[in-house]
Structure formats: C-alpha cells, structure tokens
C-alpha atoms as a PDB file:
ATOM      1  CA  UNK A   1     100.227 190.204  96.806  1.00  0.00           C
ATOM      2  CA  UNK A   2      97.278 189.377  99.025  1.00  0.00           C
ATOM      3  CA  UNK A   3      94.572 187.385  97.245  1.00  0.00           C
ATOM      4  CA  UNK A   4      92.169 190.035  97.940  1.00  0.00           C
ATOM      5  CA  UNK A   5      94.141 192.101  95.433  1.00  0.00           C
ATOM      6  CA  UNK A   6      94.165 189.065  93.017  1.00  0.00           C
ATOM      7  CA  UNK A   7      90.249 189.389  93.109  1.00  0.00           C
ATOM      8  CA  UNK A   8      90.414 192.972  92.862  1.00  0.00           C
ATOM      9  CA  UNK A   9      92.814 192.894  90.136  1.00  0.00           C
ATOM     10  CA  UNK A  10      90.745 189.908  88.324  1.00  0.00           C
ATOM     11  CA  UNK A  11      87.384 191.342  88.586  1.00  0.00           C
ATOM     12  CA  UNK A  12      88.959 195.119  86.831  1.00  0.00           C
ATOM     13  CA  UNK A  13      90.377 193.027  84.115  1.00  0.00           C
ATOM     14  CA  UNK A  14      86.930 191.061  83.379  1.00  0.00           C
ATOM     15  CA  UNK A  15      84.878 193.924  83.216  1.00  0.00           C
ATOM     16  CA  UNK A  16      82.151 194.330  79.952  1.00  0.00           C
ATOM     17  CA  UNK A  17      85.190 197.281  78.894  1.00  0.00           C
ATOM     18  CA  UNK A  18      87.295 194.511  77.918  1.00  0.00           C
ATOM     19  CA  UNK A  19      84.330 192.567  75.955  1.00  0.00           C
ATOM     20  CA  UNK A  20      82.902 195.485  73.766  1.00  0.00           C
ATOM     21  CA  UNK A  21      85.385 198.478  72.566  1.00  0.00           C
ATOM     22  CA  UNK A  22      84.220 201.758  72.833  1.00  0.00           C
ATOM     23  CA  UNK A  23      81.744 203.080  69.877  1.00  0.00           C
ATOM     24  CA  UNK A  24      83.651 204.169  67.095  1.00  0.00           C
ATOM     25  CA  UNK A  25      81.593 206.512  64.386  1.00  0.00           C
ATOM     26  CA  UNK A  26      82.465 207.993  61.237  1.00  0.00           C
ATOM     27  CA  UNK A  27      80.837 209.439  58.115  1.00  0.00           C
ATOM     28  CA  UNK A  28      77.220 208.188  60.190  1.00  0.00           C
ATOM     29  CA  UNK A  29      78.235 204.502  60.822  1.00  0.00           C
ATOM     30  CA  UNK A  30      79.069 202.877  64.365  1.00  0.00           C
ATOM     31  CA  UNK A  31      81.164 200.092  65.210  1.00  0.00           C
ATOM     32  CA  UNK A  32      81.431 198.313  68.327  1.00  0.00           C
ATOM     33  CA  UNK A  33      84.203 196.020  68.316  1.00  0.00           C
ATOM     34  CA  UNK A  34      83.399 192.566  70.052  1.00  0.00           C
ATOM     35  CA  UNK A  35      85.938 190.320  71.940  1.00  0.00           C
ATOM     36  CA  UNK A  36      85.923 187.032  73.421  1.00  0.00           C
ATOM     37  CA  UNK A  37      87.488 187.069  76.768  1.00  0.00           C
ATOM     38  CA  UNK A  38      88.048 184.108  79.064  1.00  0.00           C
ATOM     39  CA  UNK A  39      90.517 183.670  81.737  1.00  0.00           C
ATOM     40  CA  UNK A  40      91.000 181.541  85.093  1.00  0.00           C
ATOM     41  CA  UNK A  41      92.965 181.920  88.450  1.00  0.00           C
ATOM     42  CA  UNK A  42      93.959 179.415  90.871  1.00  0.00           C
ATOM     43  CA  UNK A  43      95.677 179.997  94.590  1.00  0.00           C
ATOM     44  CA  UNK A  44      96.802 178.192  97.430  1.00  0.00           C
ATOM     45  CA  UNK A  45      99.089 177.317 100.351  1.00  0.00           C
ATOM     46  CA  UNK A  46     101.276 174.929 102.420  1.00  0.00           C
ATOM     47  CA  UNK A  47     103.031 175.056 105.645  1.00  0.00           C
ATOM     48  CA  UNK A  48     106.181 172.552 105.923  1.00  0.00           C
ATOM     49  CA  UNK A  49     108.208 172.364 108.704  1.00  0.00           C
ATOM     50  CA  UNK A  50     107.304 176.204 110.389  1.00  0.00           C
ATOM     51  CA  UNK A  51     107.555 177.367 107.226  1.00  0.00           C
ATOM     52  CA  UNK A  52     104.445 178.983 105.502  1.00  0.00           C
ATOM     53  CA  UNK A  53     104.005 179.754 101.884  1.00  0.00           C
ATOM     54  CA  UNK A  54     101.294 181.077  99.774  1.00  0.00           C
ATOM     55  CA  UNK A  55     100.705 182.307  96.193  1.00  0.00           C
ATOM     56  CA  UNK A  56      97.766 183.057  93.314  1.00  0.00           C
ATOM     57  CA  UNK A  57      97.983 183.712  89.943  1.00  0.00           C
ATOM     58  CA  UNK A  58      95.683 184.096  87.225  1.00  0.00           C
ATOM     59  CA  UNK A  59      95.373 184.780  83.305  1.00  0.00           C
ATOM     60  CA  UNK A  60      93.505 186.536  81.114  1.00  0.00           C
ATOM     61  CA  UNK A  61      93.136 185.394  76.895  1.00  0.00           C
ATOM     62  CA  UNK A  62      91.108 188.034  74.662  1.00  0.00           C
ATOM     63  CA  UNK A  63      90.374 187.530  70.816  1.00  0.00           C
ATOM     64  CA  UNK A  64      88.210 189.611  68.683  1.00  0.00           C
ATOM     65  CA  UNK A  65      85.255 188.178  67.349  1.00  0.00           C
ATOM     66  CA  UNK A  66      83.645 190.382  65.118  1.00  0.00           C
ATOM     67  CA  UNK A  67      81.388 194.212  65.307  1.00  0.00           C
ATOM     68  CA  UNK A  68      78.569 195.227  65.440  1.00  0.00           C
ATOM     69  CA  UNK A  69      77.879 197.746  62.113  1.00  0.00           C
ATOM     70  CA  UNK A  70      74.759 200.352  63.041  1.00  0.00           C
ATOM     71  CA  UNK A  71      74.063 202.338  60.037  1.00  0.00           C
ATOM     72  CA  UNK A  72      70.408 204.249  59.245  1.00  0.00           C
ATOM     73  CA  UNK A  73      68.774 202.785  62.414  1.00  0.00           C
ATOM     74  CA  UNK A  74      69.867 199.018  61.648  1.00  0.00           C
ATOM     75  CA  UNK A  75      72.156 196.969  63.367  1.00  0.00           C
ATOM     76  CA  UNK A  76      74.175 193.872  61.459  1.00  0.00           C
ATOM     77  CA  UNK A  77      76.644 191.533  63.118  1.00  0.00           C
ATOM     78  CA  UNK A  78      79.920 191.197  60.974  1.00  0.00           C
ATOM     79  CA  UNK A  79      82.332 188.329  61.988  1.00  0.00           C
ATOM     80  CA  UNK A  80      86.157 188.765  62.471  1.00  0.00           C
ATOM     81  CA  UNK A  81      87.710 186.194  60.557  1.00  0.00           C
ATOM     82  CA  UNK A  82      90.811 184.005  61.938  1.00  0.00           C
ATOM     83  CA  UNK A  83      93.015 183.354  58.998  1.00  0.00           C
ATOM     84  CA  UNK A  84      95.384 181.297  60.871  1.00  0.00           C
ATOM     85  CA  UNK A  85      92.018 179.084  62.482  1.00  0.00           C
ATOM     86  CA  UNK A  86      90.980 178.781  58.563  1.00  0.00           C
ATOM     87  CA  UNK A  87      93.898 177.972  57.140  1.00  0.00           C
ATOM     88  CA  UNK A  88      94.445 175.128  59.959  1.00  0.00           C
ATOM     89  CA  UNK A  89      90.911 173.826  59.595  1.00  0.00           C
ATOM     90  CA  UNK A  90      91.352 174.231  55.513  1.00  0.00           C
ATOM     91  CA  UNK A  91      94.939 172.299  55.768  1.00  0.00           C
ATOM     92  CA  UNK A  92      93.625 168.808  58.307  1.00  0.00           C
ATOM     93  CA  UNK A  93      90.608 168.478  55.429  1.00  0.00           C
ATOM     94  CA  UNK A  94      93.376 168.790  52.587  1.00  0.00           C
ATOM     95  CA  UNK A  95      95.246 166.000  54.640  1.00  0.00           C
ATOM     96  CA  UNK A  96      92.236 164.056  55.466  1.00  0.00           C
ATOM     97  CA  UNK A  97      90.731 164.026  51.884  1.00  0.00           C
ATOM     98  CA  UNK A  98      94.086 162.519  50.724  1.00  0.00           C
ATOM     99  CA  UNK A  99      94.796 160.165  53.124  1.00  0.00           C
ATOM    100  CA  UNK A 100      91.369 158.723  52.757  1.00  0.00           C
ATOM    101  CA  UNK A 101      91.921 158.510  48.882  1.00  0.00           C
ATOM    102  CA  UNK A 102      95.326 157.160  49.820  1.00  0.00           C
ATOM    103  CA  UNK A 103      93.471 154.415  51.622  1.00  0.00           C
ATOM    104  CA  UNK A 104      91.124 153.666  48.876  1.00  0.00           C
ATOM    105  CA  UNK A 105      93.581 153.542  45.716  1.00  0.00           C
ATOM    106  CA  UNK A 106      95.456 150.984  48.193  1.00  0.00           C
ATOM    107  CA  UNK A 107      92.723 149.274  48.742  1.00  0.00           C
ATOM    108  CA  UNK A 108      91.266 149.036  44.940  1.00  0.00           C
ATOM    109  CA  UNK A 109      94.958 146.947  44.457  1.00  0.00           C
END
C-alpha cells in the first residue's frame, strides 16, 4: 500500500460521518448520536545493504459520548454513561478511602 492510499484511507475514516450518526426521529423527537473519535498513523523507511523497505500504518479508536435530544424546537445534550469508567473510578476511591483509614487506625496505636 502506497502511503498516498494510507492518507486517503485515513482522511475517509476521520470524516464528521464517523463523529455524529445520522438523525434518528421518532414519534417527533431527534437524536443525533455523538462519538469521540481519535486515531494516529505513523510511516517510514530504511534501506540496508541494497535492500529497501517501507511501511505505514495507522489506527482509529471511537467511543460514544452522548446525543443530542431535539424535541418541540429545543435541543438538550444527554451524556452516554461508561459503566465500566464508573465502576473503575468508584472502585480506586473505595480502595483509597480504606487505605487512608488503614493508615490512620495504625497510626492512632
């Protein structure tokens, strides 16, 4: 694959398509589905001995974010919660809150 493809390819998968879904309505409310996207490339090449060698690559992450909810004329912004980023956050101040009383029971003694 040339690297002019790799741009080509990288600049279709970037596009504002893969940031806000298509419009969704039903029963007179629209939702727009909103996604973080981010995603990096790298490329390069060598020549050892007569022998030449090149190569890119690049990749893409996506994660939804939340919609925005048009009803009557107004537009509100409604989060996508990420259970498994609360329950981390929830479970390292569960540990932190008891190793800090663990620390100050120990040091009471």
């Amino acid at each position: 694959m040339k690297i002019d493809d790799v741009f080509r390819t990288v600049k279709d998968v970037m596009a504002v398509e893969r940031v806000y879904a298509e419009p969704i309505e039903r029963d007179g409310t629209t939702l727009i589905g909103v996604a973080a996207v981010s995603g990096g490339g790298g490329g390069g090449g060598s020549e050892t001995n007569g022998d030449a060698g090149s190569g890119a690559g690049f990749g893409v992450g996506a994660k939804p974010v939340g919609a925005f909810v048009i009803r009557d004329g107004n537009v509100r912004w409604q989060p996508a919660i990420d259970v498994n980023r609360l329950i981390t956050v929830v479970g390292a101040v569960v540990l932190a809150a008891l190793i800090v009383g663990s620390v100050r029971s120990a040091g009471r003694r």
